[in-house]
N, C-alpha and C. Protein backbone atom coordinates (compact mmCIF):
# COMPACT_ATOMS: atom_id res chain seq x y z
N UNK A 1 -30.86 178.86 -48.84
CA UNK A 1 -30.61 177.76 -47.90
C UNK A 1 -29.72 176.72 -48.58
N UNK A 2 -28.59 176.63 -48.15
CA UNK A 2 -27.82 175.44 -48.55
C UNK A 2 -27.75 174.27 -48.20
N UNK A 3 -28.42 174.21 -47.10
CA UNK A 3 -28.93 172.87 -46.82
C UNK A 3 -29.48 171.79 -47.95
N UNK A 4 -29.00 170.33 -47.74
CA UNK A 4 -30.37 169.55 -49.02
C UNK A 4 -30.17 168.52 -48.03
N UNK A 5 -29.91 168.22 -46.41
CA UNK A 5 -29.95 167.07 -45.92
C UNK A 5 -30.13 167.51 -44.87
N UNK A 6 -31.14 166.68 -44.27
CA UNK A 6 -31.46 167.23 -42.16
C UNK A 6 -31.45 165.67 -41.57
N UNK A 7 -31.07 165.51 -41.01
CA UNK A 7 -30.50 164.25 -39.89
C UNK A 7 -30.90 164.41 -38.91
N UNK A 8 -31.75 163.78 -38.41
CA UNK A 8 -32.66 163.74 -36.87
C UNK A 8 -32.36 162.28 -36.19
N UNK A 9 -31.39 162.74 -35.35
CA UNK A 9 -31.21 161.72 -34.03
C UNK A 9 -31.78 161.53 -32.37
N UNK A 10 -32.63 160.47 -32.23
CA UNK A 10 -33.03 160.58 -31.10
C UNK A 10 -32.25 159.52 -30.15
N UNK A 11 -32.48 159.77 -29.30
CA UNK A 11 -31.73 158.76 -27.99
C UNK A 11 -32.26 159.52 -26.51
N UNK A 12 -32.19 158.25 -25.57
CA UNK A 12 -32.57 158.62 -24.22
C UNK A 12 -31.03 159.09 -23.51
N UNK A 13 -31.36 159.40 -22.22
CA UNK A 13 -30.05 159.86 -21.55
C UNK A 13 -29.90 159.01 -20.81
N UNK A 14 -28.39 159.03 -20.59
CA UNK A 14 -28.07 157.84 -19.31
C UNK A 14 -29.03 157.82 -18.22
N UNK A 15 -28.66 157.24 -17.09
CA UNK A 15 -29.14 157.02 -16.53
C UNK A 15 -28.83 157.69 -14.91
N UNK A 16 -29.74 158.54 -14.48
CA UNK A 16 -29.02 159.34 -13.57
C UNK A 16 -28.67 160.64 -14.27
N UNK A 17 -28.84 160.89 -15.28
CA UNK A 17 -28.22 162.37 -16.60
C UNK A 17 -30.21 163.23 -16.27
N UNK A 18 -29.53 164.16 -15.55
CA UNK A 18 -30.72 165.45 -15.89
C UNK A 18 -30.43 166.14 -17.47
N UNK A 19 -31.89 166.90 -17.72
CA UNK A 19 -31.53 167.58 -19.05
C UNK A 19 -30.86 168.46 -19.33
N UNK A 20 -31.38 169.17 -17.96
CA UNK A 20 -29.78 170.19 -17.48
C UNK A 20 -28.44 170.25 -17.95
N UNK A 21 -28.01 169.18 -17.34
CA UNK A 21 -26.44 168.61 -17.24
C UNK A 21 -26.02 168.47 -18.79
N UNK A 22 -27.09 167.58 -19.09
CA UNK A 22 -26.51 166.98 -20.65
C UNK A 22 -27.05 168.45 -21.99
N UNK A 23 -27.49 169.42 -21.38
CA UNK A 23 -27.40 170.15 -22.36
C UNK A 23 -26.50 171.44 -22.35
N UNK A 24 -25.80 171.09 -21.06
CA UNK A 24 -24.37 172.21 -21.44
C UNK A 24 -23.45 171.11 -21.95
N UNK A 25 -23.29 169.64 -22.15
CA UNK A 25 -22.16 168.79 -22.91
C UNK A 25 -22.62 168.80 -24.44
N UNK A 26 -24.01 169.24 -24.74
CA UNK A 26 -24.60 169.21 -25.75
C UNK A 26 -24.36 171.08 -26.41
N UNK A 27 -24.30 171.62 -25.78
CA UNK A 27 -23.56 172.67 -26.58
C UNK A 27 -22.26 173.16 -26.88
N UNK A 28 -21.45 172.21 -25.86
CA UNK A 28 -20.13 172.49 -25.87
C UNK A 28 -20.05 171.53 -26.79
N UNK A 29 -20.29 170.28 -27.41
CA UNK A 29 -20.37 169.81 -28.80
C UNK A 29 -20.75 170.27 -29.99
N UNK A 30 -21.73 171.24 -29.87
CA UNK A 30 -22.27 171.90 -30.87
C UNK A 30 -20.93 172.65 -31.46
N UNK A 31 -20.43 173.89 -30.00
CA UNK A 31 -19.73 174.60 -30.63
C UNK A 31 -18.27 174.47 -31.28
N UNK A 32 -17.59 172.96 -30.50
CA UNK A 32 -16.58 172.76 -30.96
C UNK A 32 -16.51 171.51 -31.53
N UNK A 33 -17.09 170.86 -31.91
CA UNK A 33 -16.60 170.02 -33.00
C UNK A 33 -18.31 169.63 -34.12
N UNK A 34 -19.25 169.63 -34.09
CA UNK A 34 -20.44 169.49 -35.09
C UNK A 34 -20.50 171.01 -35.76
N UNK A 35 -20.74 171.96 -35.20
CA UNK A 35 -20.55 173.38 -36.13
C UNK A 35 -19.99 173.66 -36.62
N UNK A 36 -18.16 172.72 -36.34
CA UNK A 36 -16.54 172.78 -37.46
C UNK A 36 -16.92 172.14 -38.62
N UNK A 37 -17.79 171.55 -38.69
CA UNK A 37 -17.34 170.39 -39.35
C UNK A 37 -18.07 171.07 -41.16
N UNK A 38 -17.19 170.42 -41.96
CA UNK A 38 -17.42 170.94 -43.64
C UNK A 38 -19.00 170.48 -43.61
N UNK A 39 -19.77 171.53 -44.69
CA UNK A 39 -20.80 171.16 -44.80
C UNK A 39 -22.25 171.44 -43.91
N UNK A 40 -21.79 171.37 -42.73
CA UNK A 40 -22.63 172.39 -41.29
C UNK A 40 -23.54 173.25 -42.12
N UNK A 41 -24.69 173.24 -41.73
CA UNK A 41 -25.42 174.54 -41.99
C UNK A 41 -26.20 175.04 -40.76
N UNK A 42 -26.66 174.31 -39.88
CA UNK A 42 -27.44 174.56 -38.70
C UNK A 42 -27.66 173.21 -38.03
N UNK A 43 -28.38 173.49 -36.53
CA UNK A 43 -28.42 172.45 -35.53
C UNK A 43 -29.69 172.88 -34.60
N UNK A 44 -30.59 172.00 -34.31
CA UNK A 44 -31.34 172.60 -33.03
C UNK A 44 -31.36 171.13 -32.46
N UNK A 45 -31.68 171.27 -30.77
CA UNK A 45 -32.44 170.05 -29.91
C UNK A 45 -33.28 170.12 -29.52
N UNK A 46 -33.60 169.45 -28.87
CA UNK A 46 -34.89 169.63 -27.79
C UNK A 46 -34.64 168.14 -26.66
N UNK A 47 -35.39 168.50 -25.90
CA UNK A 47 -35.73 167.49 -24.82
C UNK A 47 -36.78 166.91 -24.69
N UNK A 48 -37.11 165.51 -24.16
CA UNK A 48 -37.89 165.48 -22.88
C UNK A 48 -37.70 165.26 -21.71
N UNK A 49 -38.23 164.61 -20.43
CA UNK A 49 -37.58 164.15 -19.27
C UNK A 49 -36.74 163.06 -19.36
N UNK A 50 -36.52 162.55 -20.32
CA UNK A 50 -35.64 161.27 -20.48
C UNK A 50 -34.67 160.95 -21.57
N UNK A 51 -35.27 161.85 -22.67
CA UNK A 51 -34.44 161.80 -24.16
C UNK A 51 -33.87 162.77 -24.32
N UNK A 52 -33.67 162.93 -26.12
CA UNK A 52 -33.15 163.94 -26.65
C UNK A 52 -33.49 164.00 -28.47
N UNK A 53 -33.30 164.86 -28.88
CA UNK A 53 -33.52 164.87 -30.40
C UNK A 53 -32.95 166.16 -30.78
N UNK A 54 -31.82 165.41 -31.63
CA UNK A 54 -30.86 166.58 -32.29
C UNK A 54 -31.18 166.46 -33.97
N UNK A 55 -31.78 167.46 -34.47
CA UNK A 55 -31.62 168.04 -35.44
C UNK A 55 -30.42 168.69 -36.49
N UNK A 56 -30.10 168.23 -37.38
CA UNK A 56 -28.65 168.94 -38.17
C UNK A 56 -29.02 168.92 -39.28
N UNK A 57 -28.73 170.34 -39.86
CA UNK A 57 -29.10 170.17 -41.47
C UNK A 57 -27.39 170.55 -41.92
N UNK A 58 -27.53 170.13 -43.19
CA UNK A 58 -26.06 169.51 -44.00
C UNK A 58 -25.81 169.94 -45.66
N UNK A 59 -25.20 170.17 -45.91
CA UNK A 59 -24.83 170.54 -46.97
C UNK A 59 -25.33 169.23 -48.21
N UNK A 60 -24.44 168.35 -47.84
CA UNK A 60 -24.56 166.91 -48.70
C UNK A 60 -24.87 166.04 -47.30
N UNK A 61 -25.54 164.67 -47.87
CA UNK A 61 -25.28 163.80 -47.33
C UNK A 61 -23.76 162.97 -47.11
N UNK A 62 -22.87 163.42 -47.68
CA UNK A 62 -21.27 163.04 -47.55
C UNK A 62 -20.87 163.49 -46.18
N UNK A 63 -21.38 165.18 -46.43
CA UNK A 63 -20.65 166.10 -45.17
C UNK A 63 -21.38 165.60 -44.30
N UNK A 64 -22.46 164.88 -43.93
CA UNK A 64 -23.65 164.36 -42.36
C UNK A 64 -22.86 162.92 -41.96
N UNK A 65 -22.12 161.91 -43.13
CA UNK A 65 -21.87 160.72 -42.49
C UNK A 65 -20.08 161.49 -42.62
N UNK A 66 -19.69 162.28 -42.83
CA UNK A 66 -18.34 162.11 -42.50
C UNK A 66 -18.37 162.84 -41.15
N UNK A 67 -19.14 163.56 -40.82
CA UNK A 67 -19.51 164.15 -39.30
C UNK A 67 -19.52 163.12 -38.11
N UNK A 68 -20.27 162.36 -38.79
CA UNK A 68 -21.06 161.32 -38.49
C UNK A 68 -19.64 160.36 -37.84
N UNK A 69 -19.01 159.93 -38.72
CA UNK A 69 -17.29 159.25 -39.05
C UNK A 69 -16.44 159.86 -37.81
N UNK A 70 -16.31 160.96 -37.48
CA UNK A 70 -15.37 161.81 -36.96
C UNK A 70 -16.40 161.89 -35.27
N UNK A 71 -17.22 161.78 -34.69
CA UNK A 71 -17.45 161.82 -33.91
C UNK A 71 -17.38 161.21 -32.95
N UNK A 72 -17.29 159.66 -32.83
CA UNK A 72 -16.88 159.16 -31.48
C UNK A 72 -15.22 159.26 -31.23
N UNK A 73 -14.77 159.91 -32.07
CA UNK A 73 -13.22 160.16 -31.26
C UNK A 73 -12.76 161.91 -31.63
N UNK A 74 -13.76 162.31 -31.58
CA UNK A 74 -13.82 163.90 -31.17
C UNK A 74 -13.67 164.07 -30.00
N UNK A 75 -12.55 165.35 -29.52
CA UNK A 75 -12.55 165.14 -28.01
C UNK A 75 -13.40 165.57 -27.55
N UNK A 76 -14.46 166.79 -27.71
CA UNK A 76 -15.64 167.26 -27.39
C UNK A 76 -17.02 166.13 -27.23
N UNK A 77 -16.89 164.88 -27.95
CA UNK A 77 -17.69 164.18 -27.87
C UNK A 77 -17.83 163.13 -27.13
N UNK A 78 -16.65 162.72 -26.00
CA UNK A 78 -16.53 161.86 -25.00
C UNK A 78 -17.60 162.26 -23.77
N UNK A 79 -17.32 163.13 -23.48
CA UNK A 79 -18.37 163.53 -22.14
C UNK A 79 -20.26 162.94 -22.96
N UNK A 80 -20.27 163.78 -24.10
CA UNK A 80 -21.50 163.62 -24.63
C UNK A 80 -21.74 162.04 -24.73
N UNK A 81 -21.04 161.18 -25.15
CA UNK A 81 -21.52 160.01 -25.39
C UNK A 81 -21.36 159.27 -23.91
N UNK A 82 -20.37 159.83 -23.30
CA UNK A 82 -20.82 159.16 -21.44
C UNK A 82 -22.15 159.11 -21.03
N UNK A 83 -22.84 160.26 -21.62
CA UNK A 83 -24.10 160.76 -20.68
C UNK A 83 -25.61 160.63 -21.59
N UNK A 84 -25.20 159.76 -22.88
CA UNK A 84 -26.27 159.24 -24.00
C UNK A 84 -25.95 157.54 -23.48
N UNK A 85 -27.83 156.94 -23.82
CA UNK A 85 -28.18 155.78 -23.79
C UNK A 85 -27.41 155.28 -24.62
N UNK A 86 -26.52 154.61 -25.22
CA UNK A 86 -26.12 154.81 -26.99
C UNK A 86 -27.29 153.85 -27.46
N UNK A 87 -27.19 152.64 -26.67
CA UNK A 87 -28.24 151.41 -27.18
C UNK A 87 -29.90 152.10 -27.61
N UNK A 88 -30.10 153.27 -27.42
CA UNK A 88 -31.63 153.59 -27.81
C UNK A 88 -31.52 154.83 -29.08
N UNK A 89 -30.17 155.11 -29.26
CA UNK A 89 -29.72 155.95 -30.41
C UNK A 89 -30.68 155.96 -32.03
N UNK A 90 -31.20 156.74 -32.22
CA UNK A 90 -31.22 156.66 -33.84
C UNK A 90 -31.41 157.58 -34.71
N UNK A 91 -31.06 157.06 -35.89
CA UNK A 91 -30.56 158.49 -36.87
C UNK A 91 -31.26 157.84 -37.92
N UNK A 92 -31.85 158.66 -38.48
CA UNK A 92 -32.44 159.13 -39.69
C UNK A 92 -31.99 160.47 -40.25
N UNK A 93 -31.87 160.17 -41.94
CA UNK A 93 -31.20 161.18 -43.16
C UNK A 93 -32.81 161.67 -43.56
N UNK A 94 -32.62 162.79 -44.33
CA UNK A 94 -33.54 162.85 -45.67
C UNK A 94 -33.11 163.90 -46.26
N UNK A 95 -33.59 163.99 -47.58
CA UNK A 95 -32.91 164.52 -48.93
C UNK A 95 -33.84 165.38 -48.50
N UNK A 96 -33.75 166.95 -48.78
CA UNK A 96 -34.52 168.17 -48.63
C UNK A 96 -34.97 168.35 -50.14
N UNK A 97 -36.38 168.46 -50.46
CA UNK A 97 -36.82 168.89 -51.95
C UNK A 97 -37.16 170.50 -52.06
């Protein structure tokens, strides 16, 4: 496992956003611009009726905030951030032992 960093972000969905909807913008992010990115090792989500929680494990913590850096002007990531709360967003790192 090359992983040594997993990044767990939660946030609610807009407003009016089924889980449905926002999880085909949530894989068409996965596949074209968070799975490109240096350092990638894996990704899962999940739902509830209102949120979301994305999981990413990372090579370094460098490769998670330069991901991190490169994402609100990814073109794959406009639809996704239309249809996220941003204001209830949060991210947490941790070092894998």
């Amino acid at each position: 496992n090359k992983a040594k960093v997993v990044e767990i972000a939660t946030f609610d969905l807009g407003e009016g956003v089924s889980v449905e909807d926002f999880a085909k913008v949530d894989a068409r992010v996965e596949a074209e611009h968070v799975s490109q990115q240096p350092g990638f090792v894996s990704r899962e989500t999940g739902a509830t009726e209102t949120g979301w929680v994305a999981i990413v494990h990372w090579e370094t913590a460098a490769d998670a905030q330069a991901s991190m850096d490169s994402f609100p002007t990814a073109p794959a990531a406009a639809d996704f951030m239309g249809m996220m709360n941003a204001e209830t967003m949060r991210m947490t790192r941790y070092d894998i032992n």
